[in-house]
PDB file of N, CA and C in Angstrom:
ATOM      1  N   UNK A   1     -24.131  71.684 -29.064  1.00  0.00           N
ATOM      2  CA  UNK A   1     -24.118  70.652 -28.056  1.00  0.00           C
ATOM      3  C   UNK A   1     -23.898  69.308 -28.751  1.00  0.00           C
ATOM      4  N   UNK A   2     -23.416  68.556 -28.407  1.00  0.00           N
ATOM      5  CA  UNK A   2     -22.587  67.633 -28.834  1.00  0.00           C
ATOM      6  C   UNK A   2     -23.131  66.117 -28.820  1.00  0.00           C
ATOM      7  N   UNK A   3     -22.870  64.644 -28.723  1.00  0.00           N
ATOM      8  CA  UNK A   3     -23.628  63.792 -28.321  1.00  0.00           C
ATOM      9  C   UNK A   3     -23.290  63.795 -26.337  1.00  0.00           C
ATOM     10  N   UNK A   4     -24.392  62.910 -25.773  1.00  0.00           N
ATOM     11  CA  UNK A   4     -24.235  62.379 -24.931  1.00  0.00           C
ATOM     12  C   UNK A   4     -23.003  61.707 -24.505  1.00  0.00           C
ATOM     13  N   UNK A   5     -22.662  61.967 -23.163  1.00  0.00           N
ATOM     14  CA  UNK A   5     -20.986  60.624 -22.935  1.00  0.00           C
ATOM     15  C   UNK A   5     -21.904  59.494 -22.230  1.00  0.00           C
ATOM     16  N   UNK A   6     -22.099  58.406 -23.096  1.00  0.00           N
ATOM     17  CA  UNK A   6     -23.021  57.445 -22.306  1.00  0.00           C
ATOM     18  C   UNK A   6     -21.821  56.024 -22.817  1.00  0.00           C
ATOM     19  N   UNK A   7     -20.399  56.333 -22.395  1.00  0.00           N
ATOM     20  CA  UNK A   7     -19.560  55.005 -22.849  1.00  0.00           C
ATOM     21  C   UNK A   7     -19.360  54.261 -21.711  1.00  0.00           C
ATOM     22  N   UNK A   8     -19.329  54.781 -20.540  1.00  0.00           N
ATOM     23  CA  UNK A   8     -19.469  54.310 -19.304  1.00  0.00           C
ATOM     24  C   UNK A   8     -20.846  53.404 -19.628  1.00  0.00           C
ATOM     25  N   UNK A   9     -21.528  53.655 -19.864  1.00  0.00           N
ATOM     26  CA  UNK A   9     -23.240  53.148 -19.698  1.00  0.00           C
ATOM     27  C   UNK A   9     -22.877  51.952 -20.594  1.00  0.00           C
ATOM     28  N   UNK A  10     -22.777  52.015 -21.816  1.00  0.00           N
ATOM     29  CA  UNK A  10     -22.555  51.489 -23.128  1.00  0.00           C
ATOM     30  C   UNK A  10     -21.290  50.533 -22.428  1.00  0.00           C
ATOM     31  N   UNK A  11     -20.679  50.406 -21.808  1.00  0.00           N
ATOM     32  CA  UNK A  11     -18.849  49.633 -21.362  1.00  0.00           C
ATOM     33  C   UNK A  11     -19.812  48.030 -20.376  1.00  0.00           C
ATOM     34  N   UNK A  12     -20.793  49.232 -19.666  1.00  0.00           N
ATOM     35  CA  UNK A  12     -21.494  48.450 -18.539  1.00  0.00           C
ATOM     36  C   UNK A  12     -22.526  47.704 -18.900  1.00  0.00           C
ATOM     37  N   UNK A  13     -23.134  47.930 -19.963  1.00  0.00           N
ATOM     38  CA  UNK A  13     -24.214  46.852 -20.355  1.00  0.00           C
ATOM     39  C   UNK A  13     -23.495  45.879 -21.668  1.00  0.00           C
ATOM     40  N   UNK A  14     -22.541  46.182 -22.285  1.00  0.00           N
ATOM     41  CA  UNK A  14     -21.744  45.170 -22.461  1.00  0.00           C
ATOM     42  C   UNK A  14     -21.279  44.100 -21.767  1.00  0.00           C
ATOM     43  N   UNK A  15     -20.817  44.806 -20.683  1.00  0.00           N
ATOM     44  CA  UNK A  15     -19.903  43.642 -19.824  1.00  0.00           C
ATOM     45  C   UNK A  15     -21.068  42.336 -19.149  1.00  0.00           C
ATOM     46  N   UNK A  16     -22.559  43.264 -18.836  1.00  0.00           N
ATOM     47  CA  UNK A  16     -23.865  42.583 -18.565  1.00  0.00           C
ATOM     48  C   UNK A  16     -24.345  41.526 -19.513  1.00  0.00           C
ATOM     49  N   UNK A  17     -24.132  41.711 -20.689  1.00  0.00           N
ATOM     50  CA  UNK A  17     -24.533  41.250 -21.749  1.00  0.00           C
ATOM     51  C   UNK A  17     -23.921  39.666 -21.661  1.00  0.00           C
ATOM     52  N   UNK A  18     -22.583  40.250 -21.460  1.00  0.00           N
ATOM     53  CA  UNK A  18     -21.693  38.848 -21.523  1.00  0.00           C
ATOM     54  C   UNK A  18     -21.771  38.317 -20.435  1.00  0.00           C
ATOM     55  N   UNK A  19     -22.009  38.504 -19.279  1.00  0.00           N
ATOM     56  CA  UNK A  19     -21.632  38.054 -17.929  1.00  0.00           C
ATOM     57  C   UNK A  19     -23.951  37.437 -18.121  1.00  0.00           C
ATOM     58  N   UNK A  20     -24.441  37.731 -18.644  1.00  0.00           N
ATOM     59  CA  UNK A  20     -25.667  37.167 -19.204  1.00  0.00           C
ATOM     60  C   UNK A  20     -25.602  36.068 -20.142  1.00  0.00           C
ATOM     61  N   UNK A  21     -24.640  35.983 -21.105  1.00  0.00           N
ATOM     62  CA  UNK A  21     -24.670  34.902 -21.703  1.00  0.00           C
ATOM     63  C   UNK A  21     -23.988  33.745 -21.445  1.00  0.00           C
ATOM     64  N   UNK A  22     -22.439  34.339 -20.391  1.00  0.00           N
ATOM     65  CA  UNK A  22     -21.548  33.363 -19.646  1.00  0.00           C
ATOM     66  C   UNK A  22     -22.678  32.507 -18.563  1.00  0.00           C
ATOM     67  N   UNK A  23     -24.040  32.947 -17.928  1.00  0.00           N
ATOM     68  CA  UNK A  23     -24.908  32.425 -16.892  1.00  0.00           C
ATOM     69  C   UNK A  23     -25.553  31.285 -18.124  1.00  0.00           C
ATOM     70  N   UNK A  24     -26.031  32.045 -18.844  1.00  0.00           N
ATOM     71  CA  UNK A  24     -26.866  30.802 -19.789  1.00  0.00           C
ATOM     72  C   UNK A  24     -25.987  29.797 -20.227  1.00  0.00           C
ATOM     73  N   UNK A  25     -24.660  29.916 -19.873  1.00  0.00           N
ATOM     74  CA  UNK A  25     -23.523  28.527 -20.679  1.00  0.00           C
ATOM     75  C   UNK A  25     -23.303  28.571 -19.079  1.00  0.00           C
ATOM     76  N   UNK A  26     -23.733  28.129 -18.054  1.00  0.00           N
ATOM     77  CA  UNK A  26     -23.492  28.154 -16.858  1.00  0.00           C
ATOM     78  C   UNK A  26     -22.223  27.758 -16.383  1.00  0.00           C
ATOM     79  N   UNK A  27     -21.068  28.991 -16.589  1.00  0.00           N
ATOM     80  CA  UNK A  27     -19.845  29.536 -16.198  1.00  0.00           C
ATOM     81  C   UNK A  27     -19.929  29.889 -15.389  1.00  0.00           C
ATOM     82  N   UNK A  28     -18.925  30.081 -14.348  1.00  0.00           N
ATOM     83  CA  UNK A  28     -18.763  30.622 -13.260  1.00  0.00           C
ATOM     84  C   UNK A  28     -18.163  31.862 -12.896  1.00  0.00           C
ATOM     85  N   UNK A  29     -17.843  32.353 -13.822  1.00  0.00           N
ATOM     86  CA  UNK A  29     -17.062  33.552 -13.217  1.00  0.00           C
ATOM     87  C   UNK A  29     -18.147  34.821 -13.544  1.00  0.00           C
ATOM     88  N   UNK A  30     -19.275  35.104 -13.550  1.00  0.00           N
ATOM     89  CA  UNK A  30     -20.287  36.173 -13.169  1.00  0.00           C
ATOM     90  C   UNK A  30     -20.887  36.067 -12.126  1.00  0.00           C
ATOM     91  N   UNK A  31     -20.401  35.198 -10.927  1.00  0.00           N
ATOM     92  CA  UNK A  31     -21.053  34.755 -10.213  1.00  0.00           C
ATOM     93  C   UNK A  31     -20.891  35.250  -9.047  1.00  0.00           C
ATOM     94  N   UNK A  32     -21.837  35.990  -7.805  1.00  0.00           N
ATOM     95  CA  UNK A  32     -21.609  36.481  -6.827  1.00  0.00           C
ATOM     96  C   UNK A  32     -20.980  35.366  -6.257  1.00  0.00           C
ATOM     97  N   UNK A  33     -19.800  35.680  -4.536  1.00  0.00           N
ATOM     98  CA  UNK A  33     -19.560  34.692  -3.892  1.00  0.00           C
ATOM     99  C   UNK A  33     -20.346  33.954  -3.306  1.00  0.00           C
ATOM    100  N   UNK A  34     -21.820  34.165  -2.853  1.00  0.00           N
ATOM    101  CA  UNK A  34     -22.621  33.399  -2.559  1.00  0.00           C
ATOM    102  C   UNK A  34     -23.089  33.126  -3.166  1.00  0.00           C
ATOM    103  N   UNK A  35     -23.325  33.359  -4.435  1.00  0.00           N
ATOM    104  CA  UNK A  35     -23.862  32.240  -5.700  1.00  0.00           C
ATOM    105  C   UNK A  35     -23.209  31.629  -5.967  1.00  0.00           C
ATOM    106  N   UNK A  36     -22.086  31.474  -6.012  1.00  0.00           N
ATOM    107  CA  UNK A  36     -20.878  30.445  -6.199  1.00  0.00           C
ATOM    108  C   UNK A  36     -20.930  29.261  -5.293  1.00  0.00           C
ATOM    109  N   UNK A  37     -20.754  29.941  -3.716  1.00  0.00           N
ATOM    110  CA  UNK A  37     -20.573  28.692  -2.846  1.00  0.00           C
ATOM    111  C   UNK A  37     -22.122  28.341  -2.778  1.00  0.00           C
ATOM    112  N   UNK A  38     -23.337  28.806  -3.260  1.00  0.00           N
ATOM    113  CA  UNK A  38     -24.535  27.968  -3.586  1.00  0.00           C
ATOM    114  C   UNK A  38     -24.169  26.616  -4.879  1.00  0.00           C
ATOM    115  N   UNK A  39     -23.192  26.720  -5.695  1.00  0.00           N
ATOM    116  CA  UNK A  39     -23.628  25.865  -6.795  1.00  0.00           C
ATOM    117  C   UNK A  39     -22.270  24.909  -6.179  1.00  0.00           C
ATOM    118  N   UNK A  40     -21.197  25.418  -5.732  1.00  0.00           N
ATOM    119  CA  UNK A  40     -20.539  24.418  -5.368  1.00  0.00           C
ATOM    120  C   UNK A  40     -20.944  23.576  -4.219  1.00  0.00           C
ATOM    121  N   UNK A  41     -22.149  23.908  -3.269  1.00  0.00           N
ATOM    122  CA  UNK A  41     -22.825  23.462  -2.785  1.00  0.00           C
ATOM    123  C   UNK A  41     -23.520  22.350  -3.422  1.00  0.00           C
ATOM    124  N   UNK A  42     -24.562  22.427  -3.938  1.00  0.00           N
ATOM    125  CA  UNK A  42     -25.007  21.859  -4.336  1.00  0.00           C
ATOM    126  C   UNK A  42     -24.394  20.874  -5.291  1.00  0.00           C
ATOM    127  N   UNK A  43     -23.491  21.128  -5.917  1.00  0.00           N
ATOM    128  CA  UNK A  43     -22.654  20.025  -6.731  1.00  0.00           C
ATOM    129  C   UNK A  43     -21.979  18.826  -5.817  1.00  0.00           C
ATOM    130  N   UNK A  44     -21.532  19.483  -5.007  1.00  0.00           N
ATOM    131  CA  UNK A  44     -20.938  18.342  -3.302  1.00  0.00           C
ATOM    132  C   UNK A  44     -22.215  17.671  -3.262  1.00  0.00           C
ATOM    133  N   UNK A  45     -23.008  18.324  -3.014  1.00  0.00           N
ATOM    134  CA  UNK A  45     -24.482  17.378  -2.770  1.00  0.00           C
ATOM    135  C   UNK A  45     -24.597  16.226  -2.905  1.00  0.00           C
ATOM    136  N   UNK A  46     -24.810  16.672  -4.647  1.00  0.00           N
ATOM    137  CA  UNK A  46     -25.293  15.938  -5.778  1.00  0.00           C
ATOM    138  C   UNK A  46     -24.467  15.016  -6.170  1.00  0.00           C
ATOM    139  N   UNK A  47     -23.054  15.229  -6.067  1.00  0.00           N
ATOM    140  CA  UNK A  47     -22.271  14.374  -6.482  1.00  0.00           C
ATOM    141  C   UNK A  47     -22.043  13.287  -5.356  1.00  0.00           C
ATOM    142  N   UNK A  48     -22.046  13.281  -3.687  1.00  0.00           N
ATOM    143  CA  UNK A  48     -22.292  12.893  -2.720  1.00  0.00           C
ATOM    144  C   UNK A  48     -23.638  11.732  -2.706  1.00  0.00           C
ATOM    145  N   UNK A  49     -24.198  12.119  -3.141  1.00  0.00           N
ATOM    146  CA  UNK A  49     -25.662  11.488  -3.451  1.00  0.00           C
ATOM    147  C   UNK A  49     -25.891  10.203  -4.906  1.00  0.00           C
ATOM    148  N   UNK A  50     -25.197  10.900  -5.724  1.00  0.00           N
ATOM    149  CA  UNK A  50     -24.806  10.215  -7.010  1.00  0.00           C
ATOM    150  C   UNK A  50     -23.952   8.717  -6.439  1.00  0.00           C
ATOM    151  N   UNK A  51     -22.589   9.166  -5.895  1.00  0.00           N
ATOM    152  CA  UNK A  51     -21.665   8.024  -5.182  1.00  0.00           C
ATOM    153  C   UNK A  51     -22.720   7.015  -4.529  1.00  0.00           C
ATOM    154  N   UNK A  52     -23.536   7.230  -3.361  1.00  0.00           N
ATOM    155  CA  UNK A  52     -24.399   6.548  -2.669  1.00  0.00           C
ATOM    156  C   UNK A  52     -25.310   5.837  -3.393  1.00  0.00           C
ATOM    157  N   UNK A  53     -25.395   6.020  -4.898  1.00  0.00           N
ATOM    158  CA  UNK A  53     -26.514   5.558  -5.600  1.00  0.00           C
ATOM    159  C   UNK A  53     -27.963   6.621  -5.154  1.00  0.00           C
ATOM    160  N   UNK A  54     -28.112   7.065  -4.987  1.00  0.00           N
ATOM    161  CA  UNK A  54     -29.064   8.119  -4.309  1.00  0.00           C
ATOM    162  C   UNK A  54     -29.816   9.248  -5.692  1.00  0.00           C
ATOM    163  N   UNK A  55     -31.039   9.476  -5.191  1.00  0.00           N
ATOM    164  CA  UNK A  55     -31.454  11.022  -6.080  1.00  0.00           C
ATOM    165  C   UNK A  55     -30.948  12.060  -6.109  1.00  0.00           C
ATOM    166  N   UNK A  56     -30.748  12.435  -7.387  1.00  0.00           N
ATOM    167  CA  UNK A  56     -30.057  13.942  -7.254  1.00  0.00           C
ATOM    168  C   UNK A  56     -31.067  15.094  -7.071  1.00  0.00           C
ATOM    169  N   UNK A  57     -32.234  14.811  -7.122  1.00  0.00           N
ATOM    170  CA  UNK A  57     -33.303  15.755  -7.471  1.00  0.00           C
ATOM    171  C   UNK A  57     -33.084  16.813  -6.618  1.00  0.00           C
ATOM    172  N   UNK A  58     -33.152  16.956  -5.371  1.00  0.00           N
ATOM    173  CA  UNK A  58     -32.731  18.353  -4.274  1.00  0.00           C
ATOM    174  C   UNK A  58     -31.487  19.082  -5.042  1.00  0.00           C
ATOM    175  N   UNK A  59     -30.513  18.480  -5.145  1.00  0.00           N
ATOM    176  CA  UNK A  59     -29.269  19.275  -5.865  1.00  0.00           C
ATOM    177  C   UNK A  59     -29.504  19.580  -6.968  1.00  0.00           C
ATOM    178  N   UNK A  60     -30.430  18.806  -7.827  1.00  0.00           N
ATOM    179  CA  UNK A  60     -30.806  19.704  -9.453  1.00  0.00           C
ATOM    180  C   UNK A  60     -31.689  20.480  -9.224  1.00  0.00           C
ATOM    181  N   UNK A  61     -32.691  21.044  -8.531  1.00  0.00           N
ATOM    182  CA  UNK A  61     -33.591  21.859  -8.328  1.00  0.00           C
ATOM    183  C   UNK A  61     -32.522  23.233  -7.976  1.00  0.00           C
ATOM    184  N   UNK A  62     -32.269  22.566  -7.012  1.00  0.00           N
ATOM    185  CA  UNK A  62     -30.776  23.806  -6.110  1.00  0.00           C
ATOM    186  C   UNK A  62     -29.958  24.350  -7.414  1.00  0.00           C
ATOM    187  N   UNK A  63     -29.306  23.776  -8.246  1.00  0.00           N
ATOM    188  CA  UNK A  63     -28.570  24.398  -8.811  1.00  0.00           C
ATOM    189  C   UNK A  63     -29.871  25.370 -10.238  1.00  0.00           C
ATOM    190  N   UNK A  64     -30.661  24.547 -10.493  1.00  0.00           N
ATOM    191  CA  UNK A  64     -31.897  25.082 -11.449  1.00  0.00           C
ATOM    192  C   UNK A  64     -31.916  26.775 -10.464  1.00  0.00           C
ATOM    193  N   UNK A  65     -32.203  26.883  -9.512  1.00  0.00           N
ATOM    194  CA  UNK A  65     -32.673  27.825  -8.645  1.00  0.00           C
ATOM    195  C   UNK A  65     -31.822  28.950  -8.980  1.00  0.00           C
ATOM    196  N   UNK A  66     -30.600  28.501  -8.356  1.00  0.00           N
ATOM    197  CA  UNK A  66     -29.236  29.485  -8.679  1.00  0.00           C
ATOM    198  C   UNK A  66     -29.441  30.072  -9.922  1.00  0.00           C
ATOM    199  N   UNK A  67     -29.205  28.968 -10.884  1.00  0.00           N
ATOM    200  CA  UNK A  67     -28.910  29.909 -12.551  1.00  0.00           C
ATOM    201  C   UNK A  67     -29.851  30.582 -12.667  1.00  0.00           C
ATOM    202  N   UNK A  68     -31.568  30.124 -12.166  1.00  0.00           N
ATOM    203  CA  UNK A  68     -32.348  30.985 -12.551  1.00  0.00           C
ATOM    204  C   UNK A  68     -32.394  32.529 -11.470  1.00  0.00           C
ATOM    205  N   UNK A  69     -31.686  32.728 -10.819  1.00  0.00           N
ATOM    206  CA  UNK A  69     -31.875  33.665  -9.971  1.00  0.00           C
ATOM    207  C   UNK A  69     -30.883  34.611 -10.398  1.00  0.00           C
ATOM    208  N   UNK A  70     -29.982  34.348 -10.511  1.00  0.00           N
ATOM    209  CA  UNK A  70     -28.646  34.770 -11.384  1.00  0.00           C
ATOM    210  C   UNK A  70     -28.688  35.686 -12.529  1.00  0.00           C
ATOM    211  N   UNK A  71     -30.135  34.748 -13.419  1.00  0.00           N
ATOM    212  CA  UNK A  71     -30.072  34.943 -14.922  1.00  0.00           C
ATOM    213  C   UNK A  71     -30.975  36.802 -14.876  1.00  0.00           C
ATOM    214  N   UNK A  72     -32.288  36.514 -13.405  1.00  0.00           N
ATOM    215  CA  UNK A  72     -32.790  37.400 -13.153  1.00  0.00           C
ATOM    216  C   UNK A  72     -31.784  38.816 -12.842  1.00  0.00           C
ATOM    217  N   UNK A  73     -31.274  38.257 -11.353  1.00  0.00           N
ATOM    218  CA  UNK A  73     -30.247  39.674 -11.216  1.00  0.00           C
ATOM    219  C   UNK A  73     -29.819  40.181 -12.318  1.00  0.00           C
ATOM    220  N   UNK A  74     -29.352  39.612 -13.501  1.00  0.00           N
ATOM    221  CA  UNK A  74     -28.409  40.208 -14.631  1.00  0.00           C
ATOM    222  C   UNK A  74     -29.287  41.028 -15.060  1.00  0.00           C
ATOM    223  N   UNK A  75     -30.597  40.112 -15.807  1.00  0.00           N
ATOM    224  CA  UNK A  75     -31.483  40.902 -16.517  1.00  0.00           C
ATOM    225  C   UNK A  75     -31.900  42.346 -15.926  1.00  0.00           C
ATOM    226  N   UNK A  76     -31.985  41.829 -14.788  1.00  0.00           N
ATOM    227  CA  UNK A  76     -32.465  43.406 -13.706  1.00  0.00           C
ATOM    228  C   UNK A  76     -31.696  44.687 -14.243  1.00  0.00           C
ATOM    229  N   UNK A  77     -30.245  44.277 -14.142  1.00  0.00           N
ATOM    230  CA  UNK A  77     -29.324  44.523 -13.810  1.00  0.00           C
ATOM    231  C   UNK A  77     -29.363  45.585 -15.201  1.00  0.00           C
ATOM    232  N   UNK A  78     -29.118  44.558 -16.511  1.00  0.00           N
ATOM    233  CA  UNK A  78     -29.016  45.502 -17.529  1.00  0.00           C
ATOM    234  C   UNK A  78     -30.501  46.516 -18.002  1.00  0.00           C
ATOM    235  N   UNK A  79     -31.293  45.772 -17.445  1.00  0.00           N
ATOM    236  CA  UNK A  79     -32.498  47.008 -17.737  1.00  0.00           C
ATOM    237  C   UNK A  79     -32.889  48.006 -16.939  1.00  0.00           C
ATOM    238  N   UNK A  80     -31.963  47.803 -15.801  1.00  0.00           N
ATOM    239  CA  UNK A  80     -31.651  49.875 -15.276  1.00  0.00           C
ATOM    240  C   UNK A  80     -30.395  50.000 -16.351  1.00  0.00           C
ATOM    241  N   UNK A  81     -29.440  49.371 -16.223  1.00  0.00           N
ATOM    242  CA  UNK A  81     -28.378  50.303 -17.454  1.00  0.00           C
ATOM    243  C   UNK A  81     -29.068  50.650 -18.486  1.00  0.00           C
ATOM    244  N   UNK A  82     -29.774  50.279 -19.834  1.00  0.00           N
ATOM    245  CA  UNK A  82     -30.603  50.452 -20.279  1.00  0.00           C
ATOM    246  C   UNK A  82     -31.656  51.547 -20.060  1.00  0.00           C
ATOM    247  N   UNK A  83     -32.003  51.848 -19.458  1.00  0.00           N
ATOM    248  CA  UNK A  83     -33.220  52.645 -18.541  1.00  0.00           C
ATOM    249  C   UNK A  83     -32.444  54.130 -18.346  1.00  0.00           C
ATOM    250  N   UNK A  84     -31.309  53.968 -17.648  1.00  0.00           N
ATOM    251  CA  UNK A  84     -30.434  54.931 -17.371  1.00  0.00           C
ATOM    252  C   UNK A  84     -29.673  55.742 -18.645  1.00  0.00           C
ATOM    253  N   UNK A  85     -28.986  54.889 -19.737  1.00  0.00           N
ATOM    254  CA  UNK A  85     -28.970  55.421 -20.844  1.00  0.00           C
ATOM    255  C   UNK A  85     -30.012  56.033 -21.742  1.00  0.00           C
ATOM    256  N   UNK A  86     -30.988  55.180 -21.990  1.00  0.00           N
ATOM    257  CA  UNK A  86     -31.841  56.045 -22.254  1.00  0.00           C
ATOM    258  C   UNK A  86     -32.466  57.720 -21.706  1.00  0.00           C
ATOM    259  N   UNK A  87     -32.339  57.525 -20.158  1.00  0.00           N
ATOM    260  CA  UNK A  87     -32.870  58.858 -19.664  1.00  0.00           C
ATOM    261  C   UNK A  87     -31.785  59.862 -19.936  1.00  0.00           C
ATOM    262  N   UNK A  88     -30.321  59.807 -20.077  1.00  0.00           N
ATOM    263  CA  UNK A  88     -29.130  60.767 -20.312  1.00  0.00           C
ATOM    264  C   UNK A  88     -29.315  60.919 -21.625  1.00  0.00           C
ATOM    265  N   UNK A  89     -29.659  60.096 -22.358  1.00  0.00           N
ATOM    266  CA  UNK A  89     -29.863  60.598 -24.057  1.00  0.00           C
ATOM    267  C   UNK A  89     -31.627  61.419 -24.488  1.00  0.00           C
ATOM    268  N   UNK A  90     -32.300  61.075 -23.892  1.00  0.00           N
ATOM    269  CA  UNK A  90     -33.629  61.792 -23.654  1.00  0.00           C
ATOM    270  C   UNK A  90     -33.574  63.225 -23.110  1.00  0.00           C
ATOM    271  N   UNK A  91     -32.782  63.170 -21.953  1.00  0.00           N
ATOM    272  CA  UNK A  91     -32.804  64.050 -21.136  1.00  0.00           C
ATOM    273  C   UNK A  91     -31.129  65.009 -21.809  1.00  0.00           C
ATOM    274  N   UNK A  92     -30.320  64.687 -22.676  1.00  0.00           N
ATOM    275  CA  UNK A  92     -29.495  65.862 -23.700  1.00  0.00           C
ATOM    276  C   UNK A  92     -30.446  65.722 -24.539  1.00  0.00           C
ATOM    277  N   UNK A  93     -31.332  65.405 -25.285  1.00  0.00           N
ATOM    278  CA  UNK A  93     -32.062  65.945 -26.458  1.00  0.00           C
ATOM    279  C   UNK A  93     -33.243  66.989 -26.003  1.00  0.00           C
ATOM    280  N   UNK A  94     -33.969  66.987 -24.795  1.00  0.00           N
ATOM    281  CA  UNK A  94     -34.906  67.849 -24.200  1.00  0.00           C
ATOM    282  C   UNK A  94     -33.665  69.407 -24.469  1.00  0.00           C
ATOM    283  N   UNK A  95     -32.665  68.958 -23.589  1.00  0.00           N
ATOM    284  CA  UNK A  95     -31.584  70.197 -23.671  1.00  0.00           C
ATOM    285  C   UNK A  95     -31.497  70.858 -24.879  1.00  0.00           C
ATOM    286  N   UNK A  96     -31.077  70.001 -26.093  1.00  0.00           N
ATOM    287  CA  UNK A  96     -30.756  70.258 -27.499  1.00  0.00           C
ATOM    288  C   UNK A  96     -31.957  71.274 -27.972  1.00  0.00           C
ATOM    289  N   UNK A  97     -32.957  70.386 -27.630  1.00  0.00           N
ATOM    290  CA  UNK A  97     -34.068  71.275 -28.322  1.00  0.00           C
ATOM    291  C   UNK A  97     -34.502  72.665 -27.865  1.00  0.00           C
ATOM    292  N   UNK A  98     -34.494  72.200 -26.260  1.00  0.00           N
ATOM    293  CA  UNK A  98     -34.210  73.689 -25.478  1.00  0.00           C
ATOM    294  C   UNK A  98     -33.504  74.788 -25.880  1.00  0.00           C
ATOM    295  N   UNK A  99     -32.157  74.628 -26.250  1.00  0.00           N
ATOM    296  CA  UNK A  99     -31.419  75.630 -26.459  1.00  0.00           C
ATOM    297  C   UNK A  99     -31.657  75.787 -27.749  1.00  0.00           C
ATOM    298  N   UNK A 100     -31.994  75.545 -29.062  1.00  0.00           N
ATOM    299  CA  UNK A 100     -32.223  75.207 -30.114  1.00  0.00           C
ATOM    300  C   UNK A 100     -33.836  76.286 -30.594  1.00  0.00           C
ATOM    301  N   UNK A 101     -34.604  76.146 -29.191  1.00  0.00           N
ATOM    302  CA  UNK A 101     -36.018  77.083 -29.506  1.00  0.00           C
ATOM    303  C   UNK A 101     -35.436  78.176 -28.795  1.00  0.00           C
ATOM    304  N   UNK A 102     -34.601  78.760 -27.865  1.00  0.00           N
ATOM    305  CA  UNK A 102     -34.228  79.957 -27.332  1.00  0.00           C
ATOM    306  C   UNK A 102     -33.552  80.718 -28.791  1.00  0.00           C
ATOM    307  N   UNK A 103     -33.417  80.343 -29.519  1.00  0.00           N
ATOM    308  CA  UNK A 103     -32.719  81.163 -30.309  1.00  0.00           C
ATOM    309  C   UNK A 103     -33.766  82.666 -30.897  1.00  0.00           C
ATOM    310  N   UNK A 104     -33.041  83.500 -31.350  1.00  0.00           N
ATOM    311  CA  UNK A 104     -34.001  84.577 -31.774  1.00  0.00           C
ATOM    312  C   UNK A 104     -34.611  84.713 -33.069  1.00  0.00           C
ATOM    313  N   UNK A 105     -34.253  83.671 -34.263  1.00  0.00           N
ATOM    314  CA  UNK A 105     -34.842  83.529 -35.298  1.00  0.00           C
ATOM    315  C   UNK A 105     -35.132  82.198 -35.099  1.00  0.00           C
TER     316      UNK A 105
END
């Protein structure tokens, strides 16, 4: 028995990884469409508010909110991928060993 095919798994918490570190350099393109039109929201705001001479504080909280909600989903996100690889590589080594004690010597 052979290794695990966990490249799918391994392709997907890569792509998490990065689309995790693109949130912490707060990029836009990991971004659901409603997390998107949340920050371009809030940037109209803020920048609306800025012109007027005005506080930005509602629009910096707002956009604080987003990244941090964002940063969560990801994390979520890669620790079932994580979670899931692990159980396919746990769960072929239970196998391995299985077939491995059936033997007759």
């Amino acid at each position: 028995m052979g290794k695990p095919n966990t490249r799918h798994l391994d392709r997907e918490i890569m792509l998490t990884e990065r689309k995790l570190e693109a949130v912490r350099n707060e990029e836009l393109w990991p971004l659901t469409g409603s997390e998107r039109r949340q920050v371009m929201g809030a940037l109209a705001s803020g920048s609306y508010r800025t012109l007027r001479g005005k506080s930005t504080g509602r629009a910096d909280r707002t956009l604080e909110r987003v990244w941090e909600s964002v940063q969560v989903r990801l994390t979520a996100e890669l620790a079932a991928f994580q979670k899931e690889r692990g159980r396919i590589v746990a769960e072929a080594a239970t196998a391995k060993a299985a077939k491995k004690s059936s033997g007759w010597w």
